[in-house]
N, C-alpha and C. Protein backbone atom coordinates (compact mmCIF):
# COMPACT_ATOMS: atom_id res chain seq x y z
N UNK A 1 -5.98 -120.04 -151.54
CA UNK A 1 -6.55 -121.24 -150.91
C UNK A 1 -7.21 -122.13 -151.96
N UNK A 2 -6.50 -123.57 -151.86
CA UNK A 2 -7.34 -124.31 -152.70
C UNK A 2 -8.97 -124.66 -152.33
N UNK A 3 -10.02 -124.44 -153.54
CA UNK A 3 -11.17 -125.36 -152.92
C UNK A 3 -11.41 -126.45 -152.66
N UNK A 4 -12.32 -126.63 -152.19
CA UNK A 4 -12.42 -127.95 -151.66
C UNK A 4 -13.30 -128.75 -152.89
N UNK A 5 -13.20 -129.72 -152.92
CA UNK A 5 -13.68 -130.42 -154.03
C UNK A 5 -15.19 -130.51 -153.96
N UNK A 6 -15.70 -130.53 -153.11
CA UNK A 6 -16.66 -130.36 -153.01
C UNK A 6 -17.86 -129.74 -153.89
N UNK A 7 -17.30 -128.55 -153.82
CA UNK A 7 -17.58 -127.81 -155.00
C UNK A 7 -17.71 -127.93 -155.78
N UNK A 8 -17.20 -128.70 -156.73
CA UNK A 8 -16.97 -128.91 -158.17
C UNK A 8 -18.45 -130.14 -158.10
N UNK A 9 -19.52 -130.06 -157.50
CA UNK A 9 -20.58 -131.00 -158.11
C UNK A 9 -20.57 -132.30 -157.13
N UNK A 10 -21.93 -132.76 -157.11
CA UNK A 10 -22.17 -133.77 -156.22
C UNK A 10 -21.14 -135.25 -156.78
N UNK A 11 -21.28 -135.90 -155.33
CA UNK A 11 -20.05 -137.35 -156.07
C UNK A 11 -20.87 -137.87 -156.22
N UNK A 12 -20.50 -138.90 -157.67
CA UNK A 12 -20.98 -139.79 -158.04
C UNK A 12 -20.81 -141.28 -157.95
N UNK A 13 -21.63 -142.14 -158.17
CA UNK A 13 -20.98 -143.64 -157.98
C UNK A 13 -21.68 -144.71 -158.95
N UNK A 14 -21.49 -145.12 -159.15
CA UNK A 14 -22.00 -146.28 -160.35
C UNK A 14 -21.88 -147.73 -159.37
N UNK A 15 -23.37 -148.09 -159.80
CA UNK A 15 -23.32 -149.05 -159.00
C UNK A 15 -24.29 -150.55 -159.90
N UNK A 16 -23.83 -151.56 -159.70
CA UNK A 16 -24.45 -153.12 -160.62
C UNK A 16 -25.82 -153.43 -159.95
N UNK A 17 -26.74 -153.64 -160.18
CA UNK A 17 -27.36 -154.33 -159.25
C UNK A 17 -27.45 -156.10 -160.00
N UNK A 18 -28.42 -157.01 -159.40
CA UNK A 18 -27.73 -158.15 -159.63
C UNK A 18 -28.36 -158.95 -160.77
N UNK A 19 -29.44 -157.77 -161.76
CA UNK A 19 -29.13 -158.00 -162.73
C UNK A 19 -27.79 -157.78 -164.02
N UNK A 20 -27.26 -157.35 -163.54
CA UNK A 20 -25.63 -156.30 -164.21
C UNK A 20 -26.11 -155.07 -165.13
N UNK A 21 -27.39 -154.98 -164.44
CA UNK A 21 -27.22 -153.18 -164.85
C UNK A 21 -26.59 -152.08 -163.83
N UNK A 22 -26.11 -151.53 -164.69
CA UNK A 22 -25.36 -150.53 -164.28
C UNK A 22 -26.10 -148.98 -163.61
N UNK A 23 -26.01 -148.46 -162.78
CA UNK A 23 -26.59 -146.96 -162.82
C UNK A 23 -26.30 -145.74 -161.98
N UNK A 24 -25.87 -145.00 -162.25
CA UNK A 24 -25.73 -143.82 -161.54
C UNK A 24 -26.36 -143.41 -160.18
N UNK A 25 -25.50 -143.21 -159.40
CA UNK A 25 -26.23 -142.58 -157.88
C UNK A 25 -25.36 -141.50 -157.45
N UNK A 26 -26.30 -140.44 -157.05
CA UNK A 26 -25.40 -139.06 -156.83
C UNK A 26 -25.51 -139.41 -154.90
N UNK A 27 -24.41 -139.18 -154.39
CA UNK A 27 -23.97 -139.15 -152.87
C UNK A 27 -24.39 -138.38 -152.54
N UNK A 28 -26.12 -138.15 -151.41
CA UNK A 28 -26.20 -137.42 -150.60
C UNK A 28 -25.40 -137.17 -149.21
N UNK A 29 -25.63 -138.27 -148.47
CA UNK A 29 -25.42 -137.80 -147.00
C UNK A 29 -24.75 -139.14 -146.42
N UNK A 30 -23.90 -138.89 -145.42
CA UNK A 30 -23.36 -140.29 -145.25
C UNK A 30 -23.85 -140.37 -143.15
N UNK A 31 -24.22 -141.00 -142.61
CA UNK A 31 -24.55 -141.30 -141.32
C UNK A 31 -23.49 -142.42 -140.67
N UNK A 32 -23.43 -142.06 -139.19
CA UNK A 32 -23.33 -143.36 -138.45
C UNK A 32 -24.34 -143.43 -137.21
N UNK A 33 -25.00 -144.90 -137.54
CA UNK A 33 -26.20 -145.38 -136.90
C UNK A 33 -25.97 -146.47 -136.01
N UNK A 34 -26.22 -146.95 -134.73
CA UNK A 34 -25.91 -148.09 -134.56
C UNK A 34 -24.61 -148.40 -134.57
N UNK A 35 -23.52 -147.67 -134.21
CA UNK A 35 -21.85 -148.16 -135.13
C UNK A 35 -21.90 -149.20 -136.29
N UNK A 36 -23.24 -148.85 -137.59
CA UNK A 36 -23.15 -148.78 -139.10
C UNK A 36 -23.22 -147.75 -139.68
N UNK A 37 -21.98 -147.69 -140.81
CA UNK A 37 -22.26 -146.35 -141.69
C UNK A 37 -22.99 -146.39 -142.78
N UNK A 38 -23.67 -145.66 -142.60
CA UNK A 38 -24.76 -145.96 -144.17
C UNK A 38 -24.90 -144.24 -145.21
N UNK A 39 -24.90 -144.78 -146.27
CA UNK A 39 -24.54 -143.58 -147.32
C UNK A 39 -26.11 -143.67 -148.05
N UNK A 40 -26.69 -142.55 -148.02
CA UNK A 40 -27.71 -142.19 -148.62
C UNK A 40 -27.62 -141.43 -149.88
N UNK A 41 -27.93 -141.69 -151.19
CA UNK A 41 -27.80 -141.36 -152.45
C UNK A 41 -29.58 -140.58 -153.28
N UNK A 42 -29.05 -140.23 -154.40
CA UNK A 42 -30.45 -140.41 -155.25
C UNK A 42 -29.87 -141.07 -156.20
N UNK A 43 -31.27 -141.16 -157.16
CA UNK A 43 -30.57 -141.65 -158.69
C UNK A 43 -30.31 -140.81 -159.46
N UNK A 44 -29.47 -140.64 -160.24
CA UNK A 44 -28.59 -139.47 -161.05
C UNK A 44 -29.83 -139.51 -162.25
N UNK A 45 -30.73 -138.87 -162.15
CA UNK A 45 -31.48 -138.32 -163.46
C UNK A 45 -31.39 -137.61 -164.45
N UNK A 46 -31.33 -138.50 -165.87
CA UNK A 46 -30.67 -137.62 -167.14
C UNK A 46 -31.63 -136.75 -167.72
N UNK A 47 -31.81 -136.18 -167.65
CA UNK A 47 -33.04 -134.88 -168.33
C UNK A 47 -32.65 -135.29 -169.79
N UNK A 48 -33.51 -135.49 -170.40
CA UNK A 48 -33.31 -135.36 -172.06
C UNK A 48 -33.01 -133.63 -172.34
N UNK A 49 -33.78 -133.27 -171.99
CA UNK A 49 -34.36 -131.99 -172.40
C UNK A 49 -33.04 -130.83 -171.90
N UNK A 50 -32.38 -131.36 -171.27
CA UNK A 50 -31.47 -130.92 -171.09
C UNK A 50 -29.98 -131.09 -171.15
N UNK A 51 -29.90 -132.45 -171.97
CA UNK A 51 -28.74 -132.56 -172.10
C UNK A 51 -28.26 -133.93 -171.47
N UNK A 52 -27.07 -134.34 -171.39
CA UNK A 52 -26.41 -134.80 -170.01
C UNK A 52 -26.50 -134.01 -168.50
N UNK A 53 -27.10 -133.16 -168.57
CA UNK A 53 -26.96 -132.14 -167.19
C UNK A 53 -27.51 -133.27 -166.10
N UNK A 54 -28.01 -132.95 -165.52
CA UNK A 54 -28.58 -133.97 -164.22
C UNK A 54 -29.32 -132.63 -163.53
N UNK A 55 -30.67 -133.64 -163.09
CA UNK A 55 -31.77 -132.37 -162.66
C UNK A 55 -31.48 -132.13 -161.46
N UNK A 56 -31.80 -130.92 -160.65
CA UNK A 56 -31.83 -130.53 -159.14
C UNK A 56 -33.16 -131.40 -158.78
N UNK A 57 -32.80 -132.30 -158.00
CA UNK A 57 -34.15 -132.91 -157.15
C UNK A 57 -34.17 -132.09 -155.91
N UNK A 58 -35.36 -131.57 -155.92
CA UNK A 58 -36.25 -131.62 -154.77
C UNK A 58 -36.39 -132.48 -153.65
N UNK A 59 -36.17 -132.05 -152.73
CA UNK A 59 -35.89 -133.22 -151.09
C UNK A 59 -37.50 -133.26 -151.11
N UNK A 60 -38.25 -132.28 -151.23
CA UNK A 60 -39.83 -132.64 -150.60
C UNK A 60 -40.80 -133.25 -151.51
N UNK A 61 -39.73 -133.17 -152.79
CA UNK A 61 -40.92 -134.38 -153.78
C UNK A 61 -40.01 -135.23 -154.21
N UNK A 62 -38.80 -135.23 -153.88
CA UNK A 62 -38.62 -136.95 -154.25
C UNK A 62 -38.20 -137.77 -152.73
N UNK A 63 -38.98 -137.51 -151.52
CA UNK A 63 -38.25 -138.38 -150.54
C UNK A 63 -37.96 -139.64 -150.65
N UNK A 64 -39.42 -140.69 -151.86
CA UNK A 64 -39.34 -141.63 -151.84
C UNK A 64 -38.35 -142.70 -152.69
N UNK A 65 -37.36 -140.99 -152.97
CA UNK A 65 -36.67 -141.32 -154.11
C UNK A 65 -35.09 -141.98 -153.24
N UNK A 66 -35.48 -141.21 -151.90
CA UNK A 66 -33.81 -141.82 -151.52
C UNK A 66 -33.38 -142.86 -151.35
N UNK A 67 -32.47 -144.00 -151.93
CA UNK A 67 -31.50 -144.90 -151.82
C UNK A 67 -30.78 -145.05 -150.35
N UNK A 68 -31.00 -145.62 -149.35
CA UNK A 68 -30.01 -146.27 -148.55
C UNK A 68 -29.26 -147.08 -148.55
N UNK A 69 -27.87 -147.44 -148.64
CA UNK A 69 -27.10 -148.37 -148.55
C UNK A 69 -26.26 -148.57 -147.18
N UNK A 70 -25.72 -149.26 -147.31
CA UNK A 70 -24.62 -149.67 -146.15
C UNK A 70 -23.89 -150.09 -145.90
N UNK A 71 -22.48 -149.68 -145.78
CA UNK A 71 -21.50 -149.85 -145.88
C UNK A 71 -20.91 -150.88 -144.87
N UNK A 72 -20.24 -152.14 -145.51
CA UNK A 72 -20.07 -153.22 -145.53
C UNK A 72 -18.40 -153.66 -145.46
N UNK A 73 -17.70 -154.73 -144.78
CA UNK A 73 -16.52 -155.12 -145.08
C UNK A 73 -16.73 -156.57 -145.83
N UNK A 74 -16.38 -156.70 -147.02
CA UNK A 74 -16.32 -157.69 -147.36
C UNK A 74 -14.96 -158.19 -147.99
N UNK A 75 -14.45 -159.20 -147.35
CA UNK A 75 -12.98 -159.69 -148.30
C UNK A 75 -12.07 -158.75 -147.88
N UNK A 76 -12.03 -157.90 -147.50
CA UNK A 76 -11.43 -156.73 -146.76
C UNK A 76 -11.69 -155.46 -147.52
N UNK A 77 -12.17 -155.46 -148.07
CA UNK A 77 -12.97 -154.56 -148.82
C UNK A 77 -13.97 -153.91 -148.11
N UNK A 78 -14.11 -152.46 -148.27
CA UNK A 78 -15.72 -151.93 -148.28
C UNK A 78 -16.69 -151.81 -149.42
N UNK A 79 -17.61 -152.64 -149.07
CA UNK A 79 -18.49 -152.46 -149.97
C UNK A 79 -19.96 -152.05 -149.77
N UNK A 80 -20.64 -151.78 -150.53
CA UNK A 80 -22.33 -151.04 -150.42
C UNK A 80 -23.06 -152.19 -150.48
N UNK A 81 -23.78 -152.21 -149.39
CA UNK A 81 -25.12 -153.46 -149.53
C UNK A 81 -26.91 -152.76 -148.82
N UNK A 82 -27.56 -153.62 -149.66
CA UNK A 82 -29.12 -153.39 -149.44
C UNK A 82 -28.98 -153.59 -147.65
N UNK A 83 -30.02 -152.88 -147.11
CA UNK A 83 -30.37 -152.92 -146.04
C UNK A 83 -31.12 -154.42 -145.81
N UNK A 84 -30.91 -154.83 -144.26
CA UNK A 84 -31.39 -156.24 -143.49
C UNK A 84 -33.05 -156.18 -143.83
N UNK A 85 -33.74 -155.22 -143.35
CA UNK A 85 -35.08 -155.64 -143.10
C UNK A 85 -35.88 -153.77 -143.37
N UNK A 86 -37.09 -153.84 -143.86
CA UNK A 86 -38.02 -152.62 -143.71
C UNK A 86 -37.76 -151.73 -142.51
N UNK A 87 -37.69 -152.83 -141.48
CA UNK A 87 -37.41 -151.54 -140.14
C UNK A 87 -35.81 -150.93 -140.22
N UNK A 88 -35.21 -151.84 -140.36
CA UNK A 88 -33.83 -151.10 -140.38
C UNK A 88 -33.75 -149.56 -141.87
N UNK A 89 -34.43 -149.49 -142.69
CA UNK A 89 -34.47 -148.82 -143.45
C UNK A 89 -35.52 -147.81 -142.85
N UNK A 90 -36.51 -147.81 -142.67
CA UNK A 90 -36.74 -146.69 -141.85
C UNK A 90 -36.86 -146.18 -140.94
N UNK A 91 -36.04 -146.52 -139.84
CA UNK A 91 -35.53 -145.81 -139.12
C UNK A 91 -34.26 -145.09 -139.51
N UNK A 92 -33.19 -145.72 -140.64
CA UNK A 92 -32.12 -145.00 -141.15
C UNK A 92 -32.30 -143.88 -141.99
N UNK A 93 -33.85 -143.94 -142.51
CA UNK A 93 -34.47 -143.19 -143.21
C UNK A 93 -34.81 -141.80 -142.79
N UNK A 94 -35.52 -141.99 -141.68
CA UNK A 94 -35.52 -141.02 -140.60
C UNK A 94 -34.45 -139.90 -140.23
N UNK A 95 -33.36 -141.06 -139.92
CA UNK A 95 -32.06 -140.13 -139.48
C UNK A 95 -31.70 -139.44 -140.88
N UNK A 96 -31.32 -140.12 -142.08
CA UNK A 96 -31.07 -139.11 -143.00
C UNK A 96 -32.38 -137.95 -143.34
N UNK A 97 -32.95 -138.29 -143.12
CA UNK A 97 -34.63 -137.36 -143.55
C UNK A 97 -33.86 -136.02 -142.30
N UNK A 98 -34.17 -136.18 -141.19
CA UNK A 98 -33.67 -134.95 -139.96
C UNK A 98 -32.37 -134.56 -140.33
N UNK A 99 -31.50 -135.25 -140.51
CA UNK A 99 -29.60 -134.55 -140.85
C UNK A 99 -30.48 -133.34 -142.40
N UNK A 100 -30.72 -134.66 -143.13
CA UNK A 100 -30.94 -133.62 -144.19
C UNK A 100 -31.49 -131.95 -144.01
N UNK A 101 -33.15 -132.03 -143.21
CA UNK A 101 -33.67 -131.18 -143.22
C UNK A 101 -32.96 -130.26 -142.47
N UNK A 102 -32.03 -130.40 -141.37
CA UNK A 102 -31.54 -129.82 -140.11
C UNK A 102 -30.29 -129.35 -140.87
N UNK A 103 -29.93 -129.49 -142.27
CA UNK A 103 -28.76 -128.95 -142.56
C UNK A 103 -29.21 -127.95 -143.68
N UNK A 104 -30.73 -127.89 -144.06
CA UNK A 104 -31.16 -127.00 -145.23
C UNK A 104 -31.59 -125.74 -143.75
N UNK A 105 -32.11 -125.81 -143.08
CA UNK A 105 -32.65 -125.13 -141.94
C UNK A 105 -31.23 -124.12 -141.51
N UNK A 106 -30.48 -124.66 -141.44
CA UNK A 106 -28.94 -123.98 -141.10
C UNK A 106 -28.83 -122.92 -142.38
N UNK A 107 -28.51 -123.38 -143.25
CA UNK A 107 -28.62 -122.49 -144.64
C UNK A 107 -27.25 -121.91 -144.92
């Protein structure tokens, strides 16, 4: 049986923001809210001290670390965009915060 790719390490994505820097985001969890899909990430942290490796974050000390985006048609394209407003982010926040915890709880 082949594995599933999965395995082989969290996905990654590189993303511009609109200064044209560039930066790494590792793909946590992907939701549908509202019939919007929104993909929740961290930021891919380079440990000096370790190399290129990328550190294990902690869900209970970096919550404020999670990235929401939201997946968008543009041009016919999908693309990732910042959330509308504060409330729309946390309440999406929420839902990934419970999927998350409700899937470490499973184990």
């Amino acid at each position: 049986m082949p594995a599933m790719s999965e395995e082989f390490g969290p996905d990654f994505i590189t993303v511009t923001d609109e200064d044209g820097n560039e930066f790494e985001l590792e793909h946590v969890d992907t939701l549908e809210y509202n019939g919007q899909t929104y993909m929740a990430f961290f930021p891919a942290v380079q440990g000096e001290e370790h190399g290129d490796s990328v550190e294990e974050i902690d869900l209970d000390e970096e919550e404020s670390g999670l990235i929401i985006l939201k997946v968008i048609q543009a041009d016919g394209e999908e693309q990732l965009s910042t959330l509308d407003s504060d409330e729309e982010l946390e309440l999406v926040y929420q839902q990934f915060m419970e999927s998350l915890f409700a899937e470490e709880e499973d184990g």
